[in-house]
Protein backbone atom coordinates (compact mmCIF):
# COMPACT_ATOMS: atom_id res chain seq x y z
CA UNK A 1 0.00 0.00 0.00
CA UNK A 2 1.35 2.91 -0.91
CA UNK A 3 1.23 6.28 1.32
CA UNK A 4 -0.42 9.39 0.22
CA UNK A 5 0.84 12.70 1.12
CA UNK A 6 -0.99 14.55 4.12
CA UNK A 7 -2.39 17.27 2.08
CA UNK A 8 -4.01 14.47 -0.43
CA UNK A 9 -5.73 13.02 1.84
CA UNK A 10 -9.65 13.52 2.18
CA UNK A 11 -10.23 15.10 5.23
CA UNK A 12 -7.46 17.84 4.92
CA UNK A 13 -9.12 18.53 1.01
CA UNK A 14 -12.23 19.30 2.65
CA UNK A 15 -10.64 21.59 5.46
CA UNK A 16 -8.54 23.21 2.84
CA UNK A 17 -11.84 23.80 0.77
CA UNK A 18 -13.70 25.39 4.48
CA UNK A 19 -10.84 27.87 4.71
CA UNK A 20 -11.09 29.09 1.34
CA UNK A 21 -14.58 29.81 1.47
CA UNK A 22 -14.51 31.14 4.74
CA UNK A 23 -11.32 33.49 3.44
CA UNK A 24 -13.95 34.53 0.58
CA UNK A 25 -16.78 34.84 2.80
CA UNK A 26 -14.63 37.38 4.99
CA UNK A 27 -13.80 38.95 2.09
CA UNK A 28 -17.38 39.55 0.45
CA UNK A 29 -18.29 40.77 4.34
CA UNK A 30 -15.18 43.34 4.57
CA UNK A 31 -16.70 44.75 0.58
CA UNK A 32 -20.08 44.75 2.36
CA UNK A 33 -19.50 46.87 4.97
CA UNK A 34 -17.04 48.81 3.11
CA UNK A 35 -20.29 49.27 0.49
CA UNK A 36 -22.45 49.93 3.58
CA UNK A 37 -20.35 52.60 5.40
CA UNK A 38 -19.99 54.82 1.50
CA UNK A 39 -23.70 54.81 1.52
CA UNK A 40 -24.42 55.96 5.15
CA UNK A 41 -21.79 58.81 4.31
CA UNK A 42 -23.82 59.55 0.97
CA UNK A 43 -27.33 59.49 2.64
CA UNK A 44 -26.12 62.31 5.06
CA UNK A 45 -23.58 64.20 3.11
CA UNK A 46 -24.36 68.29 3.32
CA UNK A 47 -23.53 70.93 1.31
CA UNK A 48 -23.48 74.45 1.70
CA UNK A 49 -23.71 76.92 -1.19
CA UNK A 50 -22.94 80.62 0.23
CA UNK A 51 -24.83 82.34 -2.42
CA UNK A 52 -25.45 86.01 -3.10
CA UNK A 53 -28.55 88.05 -4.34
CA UNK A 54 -28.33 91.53 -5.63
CA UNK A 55 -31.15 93.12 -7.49
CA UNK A 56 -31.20 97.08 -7.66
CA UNK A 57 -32.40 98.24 -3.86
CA UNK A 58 -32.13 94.48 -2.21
CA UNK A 59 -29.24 92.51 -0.77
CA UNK A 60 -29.55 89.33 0.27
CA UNK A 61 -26.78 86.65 1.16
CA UNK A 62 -27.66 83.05 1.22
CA UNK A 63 -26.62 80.19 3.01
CA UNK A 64 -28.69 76.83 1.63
CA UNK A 65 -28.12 73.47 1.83
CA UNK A 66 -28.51 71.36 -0.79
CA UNK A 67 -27.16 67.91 0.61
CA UNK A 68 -28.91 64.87 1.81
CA UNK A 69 -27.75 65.65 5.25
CA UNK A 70 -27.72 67.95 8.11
CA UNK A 71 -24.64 70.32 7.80
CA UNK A 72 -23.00 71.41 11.50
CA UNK A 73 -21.58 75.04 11.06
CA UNK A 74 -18.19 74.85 12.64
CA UNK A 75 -17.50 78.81 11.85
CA UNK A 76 -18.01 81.47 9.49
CA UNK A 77 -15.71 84.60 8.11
CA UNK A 78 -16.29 87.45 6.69
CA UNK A 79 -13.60 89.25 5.04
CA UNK A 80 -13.52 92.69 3.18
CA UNK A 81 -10.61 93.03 0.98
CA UNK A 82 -9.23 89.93 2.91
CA UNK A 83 -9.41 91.69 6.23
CA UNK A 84 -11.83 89.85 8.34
CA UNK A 85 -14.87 91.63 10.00
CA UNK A 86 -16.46 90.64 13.38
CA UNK A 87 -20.06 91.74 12.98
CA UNK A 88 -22.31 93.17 10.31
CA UNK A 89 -22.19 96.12 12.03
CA UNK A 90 -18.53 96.63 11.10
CA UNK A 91 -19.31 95.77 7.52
CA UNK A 92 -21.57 98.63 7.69
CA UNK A 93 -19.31 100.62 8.50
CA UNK A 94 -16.98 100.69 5.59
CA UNK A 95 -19.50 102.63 3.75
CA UNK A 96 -18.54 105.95 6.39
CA UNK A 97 -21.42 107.78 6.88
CA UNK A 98 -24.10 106.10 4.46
CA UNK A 99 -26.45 104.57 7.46
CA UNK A 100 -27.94 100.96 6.41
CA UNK A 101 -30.58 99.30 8.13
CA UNK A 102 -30.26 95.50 7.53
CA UNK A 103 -31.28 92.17 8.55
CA UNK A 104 -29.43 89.26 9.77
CA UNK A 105 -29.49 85.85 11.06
CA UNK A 106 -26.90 84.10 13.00
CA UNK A 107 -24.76 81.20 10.63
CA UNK A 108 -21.56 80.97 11.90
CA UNK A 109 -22.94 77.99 14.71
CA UNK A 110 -25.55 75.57 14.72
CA UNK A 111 -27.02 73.08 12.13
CA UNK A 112 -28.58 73.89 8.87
CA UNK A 113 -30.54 70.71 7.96
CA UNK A 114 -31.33 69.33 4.40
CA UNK A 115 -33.09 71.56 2.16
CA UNK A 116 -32.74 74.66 4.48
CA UNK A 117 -31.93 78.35 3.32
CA UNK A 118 -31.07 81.06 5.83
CA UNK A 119 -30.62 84.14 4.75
CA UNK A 120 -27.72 85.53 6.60
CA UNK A 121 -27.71 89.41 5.34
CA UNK A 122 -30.05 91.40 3.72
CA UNK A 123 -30.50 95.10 2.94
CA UNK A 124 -33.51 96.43 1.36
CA UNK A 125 -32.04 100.33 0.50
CA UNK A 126 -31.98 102.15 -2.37
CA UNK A 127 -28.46 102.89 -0.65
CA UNK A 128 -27.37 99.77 -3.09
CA UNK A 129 -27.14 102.00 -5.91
CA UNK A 130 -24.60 104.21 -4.56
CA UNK A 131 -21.31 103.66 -6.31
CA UNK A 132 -19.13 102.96 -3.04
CA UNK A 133 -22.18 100.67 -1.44
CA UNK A 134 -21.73 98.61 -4.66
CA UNK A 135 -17.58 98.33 -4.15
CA UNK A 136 -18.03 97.42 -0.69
CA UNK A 137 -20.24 94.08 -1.64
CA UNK A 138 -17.88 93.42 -4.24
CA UNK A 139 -14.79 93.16 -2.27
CA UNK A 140 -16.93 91.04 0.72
CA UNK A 141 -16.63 87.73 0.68
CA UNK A 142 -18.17 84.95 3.49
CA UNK A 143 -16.60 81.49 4.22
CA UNK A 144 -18.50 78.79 6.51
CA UNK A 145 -16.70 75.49 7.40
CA UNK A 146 -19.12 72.90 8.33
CA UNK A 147 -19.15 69.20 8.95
CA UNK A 148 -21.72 65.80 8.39
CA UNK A 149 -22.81 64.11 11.12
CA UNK A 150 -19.52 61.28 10.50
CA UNK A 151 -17.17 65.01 11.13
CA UNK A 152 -15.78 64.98 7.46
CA UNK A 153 -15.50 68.55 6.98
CA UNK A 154 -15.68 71.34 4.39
CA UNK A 155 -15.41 74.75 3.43
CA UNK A 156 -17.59 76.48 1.49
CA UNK A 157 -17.28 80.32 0.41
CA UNK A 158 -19.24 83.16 -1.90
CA UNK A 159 -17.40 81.43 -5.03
CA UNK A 160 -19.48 78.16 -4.35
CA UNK A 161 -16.65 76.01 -4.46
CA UNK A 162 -17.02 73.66 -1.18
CA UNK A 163 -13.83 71.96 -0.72
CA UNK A 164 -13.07 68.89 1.85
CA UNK A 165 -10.45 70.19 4.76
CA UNK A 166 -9.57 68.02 7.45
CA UNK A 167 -10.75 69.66 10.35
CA UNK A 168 -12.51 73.21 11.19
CA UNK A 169 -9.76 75.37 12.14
CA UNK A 170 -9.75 78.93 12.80
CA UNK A 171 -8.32 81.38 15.31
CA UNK A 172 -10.90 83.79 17.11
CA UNK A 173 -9.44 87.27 15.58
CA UNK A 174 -10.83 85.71 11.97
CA UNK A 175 -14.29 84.13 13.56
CA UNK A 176 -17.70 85.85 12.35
CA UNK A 177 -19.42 86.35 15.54
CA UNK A 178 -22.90 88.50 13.90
């Protein structure tokens, strides 16, 4: 009788065959909840557009969200010229002595949830027309870093261009208080 080798023999063929479809089973179950994990993100992913409306006596700046999730508002700044500006009230006044009445609502903290438009700034004036009024807005611009619910994080700004950062970082001389 002659001897077969070890791995030949039945028994270890039928273990060898249980390990490799338990190796592919673990496999298929790491995809799986890799597959899983990408669809939770997608199913509450935010995103912020900072958008800005300016028709001939009304100002109105935007913040909507147009994700699938709730977007937590880590900070907000607001920079003239690149200079940043604490309140509204000292955006105001970098038009000198032209008074503006406006309207604001707080978006530098807080969650904006699916769907949801604030409107952050608005001026109804027929101030808007006046020539330095007009170069003011222009050189404004408003940045909000926010994150999803899982903390990935982005920026967005008045260009519209949200972009993924890793964290929300900012020191409190550049935070937008309102």
């Amino acid at each position: 009788m002659s001897e077969q080798g070890w791995y030949r023999q039945p028994e270890m063929l039928v273990g060898f065959s249980a390990v490799l479809v338990s190796l592919v089973a673990l496999a298929v179950g790491i995809y799986s909840a890799y597959i899983d994990r990408q669809s939770a993100h997608a199913a509450v992913w935010p995103s912020l557009m900072v958008a800005q409306s300016n028709a001939e006596s009304r100002f109105r700046l935007l913040v909507l969200n147009q994700g699938t999730g709730p977007a937590i508002v880590r900070y907000a700044r607001l920079t003239h010229d690149g200079q940043a500006l604490k309140t509204w009230r000292d955006w105001t006044k970098l038009v000198d002595e032209v008074e503006i009445s406006y309207v604001q609502s707080h978006v530098g903290g807080g969650v904006i949830r699916a769907g949801q438009e604030i409107v952050g700034f608005q001026i109804d004036s027929a101030l808007l027309l006046e020539p330095k009024v007009k170069k003011v807005l222009e050189a404004t611009r408003v940045e909000i870093c926010y994150c999803s619910v899982f903390d990935m994080c982005w920026v967005s700004d008045s260009v519209n261009t949200p972009r993924e950062v890793g964290e929300c970082r900012i020191g409190e001389a550049e935070r937008f208080l309102q």
